[in-house]
Protein backbone atom coordinates (compact mmCIF):
# COMPACT_ATOMS: atom_id res chain seq x y z
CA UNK A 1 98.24 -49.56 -58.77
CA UNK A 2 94.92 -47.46 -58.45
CA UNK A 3 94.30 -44.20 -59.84
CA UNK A 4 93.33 -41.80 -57.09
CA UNK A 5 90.19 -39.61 -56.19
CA UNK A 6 89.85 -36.50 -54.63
CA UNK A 7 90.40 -36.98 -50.87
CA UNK A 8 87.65 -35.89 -48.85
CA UNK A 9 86.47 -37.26 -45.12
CA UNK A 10 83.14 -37.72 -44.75
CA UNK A 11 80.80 -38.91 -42.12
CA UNK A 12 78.19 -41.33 -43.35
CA UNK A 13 75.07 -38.54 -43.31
CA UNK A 14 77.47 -36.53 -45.47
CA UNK A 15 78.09 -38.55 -48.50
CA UNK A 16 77.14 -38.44 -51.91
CA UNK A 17 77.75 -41.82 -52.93
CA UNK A 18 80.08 -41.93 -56.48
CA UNK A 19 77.98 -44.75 -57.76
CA UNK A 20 74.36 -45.15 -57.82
CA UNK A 21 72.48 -47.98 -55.76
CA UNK A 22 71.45 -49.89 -59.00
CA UNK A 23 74.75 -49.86 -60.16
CA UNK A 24 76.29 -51.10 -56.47
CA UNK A 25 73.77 -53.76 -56.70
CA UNK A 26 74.63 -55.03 -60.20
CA UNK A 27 78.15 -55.36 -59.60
CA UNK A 28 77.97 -57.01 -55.98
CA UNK A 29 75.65 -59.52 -57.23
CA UNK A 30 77.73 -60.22 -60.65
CA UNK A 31 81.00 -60.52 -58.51
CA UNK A 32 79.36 -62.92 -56.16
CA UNK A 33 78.04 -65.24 -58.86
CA UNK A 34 81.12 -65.03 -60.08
CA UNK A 35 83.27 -65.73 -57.28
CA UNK A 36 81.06 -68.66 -55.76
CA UNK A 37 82.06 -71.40 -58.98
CA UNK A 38 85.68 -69.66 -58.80
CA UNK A 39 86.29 -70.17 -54.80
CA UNK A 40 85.24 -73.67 -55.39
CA UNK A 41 87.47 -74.62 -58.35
CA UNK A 42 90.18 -72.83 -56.66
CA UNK A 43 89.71 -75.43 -53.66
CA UNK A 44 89.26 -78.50 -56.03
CA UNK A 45 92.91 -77.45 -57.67
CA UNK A 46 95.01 -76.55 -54.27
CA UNK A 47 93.37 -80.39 -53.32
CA UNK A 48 94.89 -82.12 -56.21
CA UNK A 49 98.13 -80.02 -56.11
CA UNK A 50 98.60 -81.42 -52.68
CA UNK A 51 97.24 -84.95 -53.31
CA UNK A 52 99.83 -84.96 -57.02
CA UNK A 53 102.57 -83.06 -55.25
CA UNK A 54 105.45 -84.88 -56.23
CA UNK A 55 103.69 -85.24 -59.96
CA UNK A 56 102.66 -81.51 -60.10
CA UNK A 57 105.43 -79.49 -58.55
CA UNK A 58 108.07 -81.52 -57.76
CA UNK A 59 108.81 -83.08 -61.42
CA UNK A 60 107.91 -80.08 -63.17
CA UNK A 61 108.81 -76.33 -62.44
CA UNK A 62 106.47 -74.92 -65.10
CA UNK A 63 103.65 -75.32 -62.38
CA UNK A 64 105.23 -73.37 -59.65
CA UNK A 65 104.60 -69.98 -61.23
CA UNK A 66 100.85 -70.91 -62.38
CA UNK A 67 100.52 -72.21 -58.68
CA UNK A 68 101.93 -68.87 -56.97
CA UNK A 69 99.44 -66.96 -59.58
CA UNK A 70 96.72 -68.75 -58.30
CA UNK A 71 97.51 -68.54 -55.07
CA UNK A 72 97.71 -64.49 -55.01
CA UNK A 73 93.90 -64.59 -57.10
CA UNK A 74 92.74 -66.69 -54.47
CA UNK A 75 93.66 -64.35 -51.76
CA UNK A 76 92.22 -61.48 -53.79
CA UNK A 77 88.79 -63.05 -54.04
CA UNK A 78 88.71 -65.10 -50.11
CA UNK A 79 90.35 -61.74 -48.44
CA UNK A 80 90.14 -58.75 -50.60
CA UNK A 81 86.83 -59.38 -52.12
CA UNK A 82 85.19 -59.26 -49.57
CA UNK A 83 86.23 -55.22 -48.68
CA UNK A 84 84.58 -54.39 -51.87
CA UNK A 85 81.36 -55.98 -51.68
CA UNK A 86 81.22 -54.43 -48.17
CA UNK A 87 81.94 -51.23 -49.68
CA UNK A 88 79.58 -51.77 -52.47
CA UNK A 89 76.57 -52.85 -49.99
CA UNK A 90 76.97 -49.56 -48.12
CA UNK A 91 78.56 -47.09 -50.82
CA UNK A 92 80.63 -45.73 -48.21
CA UNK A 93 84.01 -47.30 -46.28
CA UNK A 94 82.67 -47.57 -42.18
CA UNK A 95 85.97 -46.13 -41.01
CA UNK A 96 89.39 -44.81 -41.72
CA UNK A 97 91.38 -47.15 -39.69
CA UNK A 98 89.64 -50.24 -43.03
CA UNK A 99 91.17 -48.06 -45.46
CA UNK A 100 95.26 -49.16 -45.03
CA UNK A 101 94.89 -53.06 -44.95
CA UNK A 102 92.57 -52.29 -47.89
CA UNK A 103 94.70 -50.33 -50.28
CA UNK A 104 97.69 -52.22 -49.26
CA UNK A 105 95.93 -55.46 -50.20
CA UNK A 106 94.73 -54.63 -53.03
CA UNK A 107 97.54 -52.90 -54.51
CA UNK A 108 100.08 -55.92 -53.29
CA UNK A 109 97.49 -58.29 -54.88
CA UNK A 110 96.97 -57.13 -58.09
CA UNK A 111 100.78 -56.54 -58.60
CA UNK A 112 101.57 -59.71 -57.18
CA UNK A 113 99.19 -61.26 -60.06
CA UNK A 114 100.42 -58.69 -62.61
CA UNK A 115 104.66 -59.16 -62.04
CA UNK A 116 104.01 -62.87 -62.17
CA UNK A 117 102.14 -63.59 -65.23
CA UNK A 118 104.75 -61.02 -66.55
CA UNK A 119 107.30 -63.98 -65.11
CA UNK A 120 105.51 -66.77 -66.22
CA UNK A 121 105.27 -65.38 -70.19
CA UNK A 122 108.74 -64.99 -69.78
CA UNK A 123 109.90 -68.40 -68.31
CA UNK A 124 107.29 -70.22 -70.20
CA UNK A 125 109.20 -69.03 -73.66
CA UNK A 126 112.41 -70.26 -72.41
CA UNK A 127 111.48 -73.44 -71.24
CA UNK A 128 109.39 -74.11 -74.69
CA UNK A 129 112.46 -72.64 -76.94
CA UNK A 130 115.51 -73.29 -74.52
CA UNK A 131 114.63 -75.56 -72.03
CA UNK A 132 118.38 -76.81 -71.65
CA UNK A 133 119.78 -73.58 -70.24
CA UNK A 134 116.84 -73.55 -67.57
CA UNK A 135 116.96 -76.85 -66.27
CA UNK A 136 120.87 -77.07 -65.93
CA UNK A 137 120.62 -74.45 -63.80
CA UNK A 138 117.41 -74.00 -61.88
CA UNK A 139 118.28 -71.68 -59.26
CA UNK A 140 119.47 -68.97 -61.02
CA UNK A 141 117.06 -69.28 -63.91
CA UNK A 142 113.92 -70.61 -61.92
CA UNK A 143 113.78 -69.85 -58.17
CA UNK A 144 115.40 -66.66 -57.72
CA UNK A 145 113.61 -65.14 -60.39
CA UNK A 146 110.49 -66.07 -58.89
CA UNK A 147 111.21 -65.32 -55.29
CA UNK A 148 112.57 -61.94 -56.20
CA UNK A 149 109.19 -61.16 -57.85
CA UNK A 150 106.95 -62.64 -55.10
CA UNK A 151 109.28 -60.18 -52.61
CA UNK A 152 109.52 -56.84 -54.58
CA UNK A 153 105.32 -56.47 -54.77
CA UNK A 154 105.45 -56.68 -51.44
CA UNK A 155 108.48 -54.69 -49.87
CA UNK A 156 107.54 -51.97 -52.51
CA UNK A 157 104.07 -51.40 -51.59
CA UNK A 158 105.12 -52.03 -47.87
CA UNK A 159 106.83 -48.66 -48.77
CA UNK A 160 104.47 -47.10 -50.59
CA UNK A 161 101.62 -47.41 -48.29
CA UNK A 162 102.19 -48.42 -44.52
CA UNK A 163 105.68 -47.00 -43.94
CA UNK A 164 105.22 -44.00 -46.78
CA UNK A 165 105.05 -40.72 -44.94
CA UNK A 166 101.87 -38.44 -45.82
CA UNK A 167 101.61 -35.30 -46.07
CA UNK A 168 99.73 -33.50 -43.04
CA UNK A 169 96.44 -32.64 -44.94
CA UNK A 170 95.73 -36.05 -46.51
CA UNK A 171 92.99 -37.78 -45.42
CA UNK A 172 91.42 -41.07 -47.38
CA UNK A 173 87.88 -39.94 -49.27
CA UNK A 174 85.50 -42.79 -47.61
CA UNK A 175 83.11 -42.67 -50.90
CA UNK A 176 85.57 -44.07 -53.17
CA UNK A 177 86.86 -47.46 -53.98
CA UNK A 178 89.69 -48.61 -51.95
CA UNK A 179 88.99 -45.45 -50.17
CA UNK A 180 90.74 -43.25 -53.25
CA UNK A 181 94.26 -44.93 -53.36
CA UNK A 182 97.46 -44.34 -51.18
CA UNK A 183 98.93 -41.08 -50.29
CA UNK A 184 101.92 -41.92 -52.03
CA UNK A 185 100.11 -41.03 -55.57
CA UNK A 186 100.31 -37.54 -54.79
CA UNK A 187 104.46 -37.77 -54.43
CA UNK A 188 105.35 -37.24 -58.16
CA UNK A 189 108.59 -39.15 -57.77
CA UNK A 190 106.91 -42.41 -56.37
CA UNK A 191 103.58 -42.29 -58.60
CA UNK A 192 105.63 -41.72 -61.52
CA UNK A 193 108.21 -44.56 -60.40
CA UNK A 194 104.89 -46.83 -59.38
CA UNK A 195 103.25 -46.23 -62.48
CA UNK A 196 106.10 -47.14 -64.90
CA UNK A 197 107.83 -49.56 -63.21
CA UNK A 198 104.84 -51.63 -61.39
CA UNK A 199 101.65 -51.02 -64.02
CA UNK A 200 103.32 -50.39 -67.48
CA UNK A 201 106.73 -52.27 -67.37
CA UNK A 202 105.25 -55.59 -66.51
CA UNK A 203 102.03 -55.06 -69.31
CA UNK A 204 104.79 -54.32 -71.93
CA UNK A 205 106.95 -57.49 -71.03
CA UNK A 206 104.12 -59.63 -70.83
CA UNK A 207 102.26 -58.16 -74.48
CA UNK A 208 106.15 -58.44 -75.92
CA UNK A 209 107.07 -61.89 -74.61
CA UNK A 210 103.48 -63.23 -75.78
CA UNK A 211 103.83 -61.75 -79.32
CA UNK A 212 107.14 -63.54 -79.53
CA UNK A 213 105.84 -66.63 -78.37
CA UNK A 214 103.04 -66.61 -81.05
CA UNK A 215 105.34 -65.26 -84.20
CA UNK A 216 107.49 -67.61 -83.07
CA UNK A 217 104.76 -70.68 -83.49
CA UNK A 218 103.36 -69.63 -86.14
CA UNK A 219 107.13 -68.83 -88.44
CA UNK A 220 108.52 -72.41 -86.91
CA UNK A 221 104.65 -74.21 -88.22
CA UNK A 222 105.06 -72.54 -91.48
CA UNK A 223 108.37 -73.69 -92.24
CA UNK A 224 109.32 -76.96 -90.17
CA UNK A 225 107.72 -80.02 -91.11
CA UNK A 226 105.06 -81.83 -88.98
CA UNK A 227 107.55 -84.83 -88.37
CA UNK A 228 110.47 -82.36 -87.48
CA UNK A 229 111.60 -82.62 -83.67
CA UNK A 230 110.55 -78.77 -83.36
CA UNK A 231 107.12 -79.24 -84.18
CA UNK A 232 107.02 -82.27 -82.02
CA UNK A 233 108.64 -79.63 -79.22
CA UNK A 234 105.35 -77.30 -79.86
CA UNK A 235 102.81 -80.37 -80.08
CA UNK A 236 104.31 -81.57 -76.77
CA UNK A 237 103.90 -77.89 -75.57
CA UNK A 238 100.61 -77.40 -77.05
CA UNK A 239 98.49 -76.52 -74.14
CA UNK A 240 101.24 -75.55 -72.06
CA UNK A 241 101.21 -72.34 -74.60
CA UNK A 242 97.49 -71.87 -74.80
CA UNK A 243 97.53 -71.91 -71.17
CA UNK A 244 100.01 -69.02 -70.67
CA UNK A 245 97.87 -67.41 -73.48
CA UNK A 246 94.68 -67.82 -71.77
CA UNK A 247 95.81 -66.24 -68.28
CA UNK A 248 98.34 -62.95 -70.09
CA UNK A 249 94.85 -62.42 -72.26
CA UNK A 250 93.27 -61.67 -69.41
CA UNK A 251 95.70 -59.85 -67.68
CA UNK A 252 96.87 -57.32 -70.65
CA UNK A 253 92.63 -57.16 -70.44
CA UNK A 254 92.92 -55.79 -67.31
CA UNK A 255 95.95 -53.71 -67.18
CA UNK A 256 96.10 -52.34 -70.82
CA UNK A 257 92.79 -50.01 -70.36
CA UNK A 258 94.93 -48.47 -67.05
CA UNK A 259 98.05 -47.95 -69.12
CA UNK A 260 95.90 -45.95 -71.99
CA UNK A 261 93.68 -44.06 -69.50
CA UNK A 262 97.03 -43.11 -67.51
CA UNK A 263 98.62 -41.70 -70.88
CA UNK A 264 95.49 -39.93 -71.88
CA UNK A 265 94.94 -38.25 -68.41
CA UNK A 266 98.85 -37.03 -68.16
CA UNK A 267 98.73 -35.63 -71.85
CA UNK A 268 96.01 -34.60 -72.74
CA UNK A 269 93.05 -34.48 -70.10
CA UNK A 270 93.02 -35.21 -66.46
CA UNK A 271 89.63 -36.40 -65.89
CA UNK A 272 89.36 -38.45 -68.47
CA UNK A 273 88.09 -42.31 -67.63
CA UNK A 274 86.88 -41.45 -64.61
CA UNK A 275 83.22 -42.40 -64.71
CA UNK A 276 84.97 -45.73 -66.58
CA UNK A 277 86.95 -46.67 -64.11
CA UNK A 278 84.73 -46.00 -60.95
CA UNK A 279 82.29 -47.85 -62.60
CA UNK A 280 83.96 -50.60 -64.05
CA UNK A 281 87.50 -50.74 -64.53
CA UNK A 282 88.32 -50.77 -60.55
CA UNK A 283 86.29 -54.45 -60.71
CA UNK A 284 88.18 -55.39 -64.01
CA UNK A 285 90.38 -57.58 -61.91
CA UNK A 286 88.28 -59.52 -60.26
CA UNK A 287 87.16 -60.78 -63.30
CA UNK A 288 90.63 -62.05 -63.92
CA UNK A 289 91.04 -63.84 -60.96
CA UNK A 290 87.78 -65.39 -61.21
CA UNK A 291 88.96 -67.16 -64.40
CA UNK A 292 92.58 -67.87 -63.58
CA UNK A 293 91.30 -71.40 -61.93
CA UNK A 294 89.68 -72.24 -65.11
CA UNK A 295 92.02 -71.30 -67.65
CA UNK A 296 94.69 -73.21 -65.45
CA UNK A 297 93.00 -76.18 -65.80
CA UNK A 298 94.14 -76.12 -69.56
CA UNK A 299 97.74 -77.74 -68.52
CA UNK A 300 96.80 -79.86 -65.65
CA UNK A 301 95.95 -82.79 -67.30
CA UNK A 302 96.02 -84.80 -64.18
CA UNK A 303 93.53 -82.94 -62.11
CA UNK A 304 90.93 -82.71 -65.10
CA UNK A 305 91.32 -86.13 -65.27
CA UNK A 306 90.29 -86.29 -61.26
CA UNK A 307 87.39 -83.95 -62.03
CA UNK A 308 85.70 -86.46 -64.52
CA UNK A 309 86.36 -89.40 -62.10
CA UNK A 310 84.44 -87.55 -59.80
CA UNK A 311 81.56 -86.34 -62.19
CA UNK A 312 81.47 -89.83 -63.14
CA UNK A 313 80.98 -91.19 -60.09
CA UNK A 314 78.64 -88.96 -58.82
CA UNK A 315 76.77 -89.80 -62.31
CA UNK A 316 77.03 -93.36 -61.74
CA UNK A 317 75.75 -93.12 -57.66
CA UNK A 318 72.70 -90.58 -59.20
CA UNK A 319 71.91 -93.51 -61.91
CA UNK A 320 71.90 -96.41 -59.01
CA UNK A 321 69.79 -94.53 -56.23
CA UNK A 322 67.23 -93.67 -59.38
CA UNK A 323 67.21 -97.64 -59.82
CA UNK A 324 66.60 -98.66 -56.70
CA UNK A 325 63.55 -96.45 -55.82
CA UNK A 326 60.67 -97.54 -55.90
């Protein structure tokens, strides 16, 4: 899912670090700032989901995807995270044996997050436009669709990176990000595979599905009446939309800079980006990840409705304890 580096093995007197100490700094301390408020509303929605089970995921399948999503960003921040800031506080990667969990987690992560938002752009237009051929037949049209896209990440990149055989002179470069991708980027048959079926397929479904969704909105608001039982269908599905909006924004965000940098550097010139995306674009999905909990919230009426009980009560026991002092 990475772009790769120039593999070189380096003890730690040896390196030449690819990004500068200031610049390490800034971006540990902006992704833990970010990831503190995110962790925690993470936490505050997997409550409720258990707590509103039967309200949340049993009566309505358009949360399962959102809940899977936020499930893989969780894991990216609470387990993945956590590799980068280390390699960000040291510039280096301590060992060789840290780089394979890495890149496989990383990898399996971010295309976990990327094949189901693709998923949930997809579902979310048939269950706004043709909700009668999902629900009559759920398993076909609901559950094996999503368990087939929570498998393949994983079983592909269990392939590509553990079990993938490389080649005798490949070593990981201990200076780079996710230590300078998997060995399997330098097979042209997987890397090309990889980067047109995992990175670019997915982006185009999602940007495709999400263009339809909005020309569709905006051609039924323009020429169905307010009181027609369509527009009452969108109304109904009002932030059910914006919410699907909210998250593929974010994700075509992330992934769309890749797809162009990946064009540009196979027809034109190789080491294009690369300052870009050692800089910034590796961190681009954090970002994403940190705002999935938030932008979630927009269709789960029933746990922002638990969140102001609890700001008000908090409110209300701040208000009586400044009473009763003295």
């Amino acid at each position: 899912m990475n772009n790769q580096t120039n593999n070189t093995s380096l003890v730690p007197e040896e390196i030449s670090f690819g990004i500068g100490l200031m610049e390490r700094t800034i971006t540990m301390s902006l992704l833990i700032a970010f990831a503190i408020p995110s962790l925690i509303c993470f936490l505050v929605i997997f409550y409720h989901f258990i707590q509103l089970r039967k309200t949340l995921l049993f009566d309505r399948i358009n949360h399962h995807v959102i809940l899977c999503i936020l499930i893989s960003d969780f894991l990216l921040i609470a387990t993945e995270l956590p590799f980068s800031l280390r390699y960000l506080s040291l510039g280096y990667v301590q060992s060789t044996k840290v780089c394979l969990f890495w890149v496989f987690w990383d990898y399996y992560l971010e295309a976990t997050t990327l094949f189901l938002t693709m998923y949930a752009s997809i579902e979310r237009y048939f269950l706004i436009f043709h909700k009668e051929h999902i629900m009559r037949n759920k398993l076909f049209f609901h559950y094996i669709p999503l368990g087939f896209v929570c498998f393949y990440t994983f079983g592909i990149y269990v392939y590509f990176i553990p079990l993938f055989p490389c080649k005798p002179n490949y070593s990981y470069d201990l200076t780079a990000f996710a230590c300078g991708g998997a060995c399997y980027l330098d097979a042209f048959i997987q890397s090309v595979y990889d980067t047109i079926a995992d990175v670019m397929l997915p982006t185009c479904v999602l940007l495709i599905f999400n263009l339809l969704m909005i020309s569709r909105v905006i051609n039924y608001k323009q020429k169905v009446s307010p009181s027609a039982p369509v527009s009452n269908i969108l109304k109904k599905n009002r932030r059910m939309i914006l919410q699907l909006l909210a998250i593929s924004l974010m994700t075509l965000i992330t992934w769309l800079p890749w797809i162009f940098i990946i064009l540009v550097e196979d027809f034109y010139d190789p080491s294009f980006g690369e300052q870009f995306i050692t800089i910034f674009l590796h961190y681009l999905p954090y970002l994403t990840s940190f705002a999935s909990p938030f932008l979630a919230l927009i269709n789960l009426p029933e746990i922002r409705v638990e969140f102001k009980k609890v700001v008000r009560q908090r409110m209300t026991t701040v208000h009586i304890l400044n009473l009763t002092q003295p």
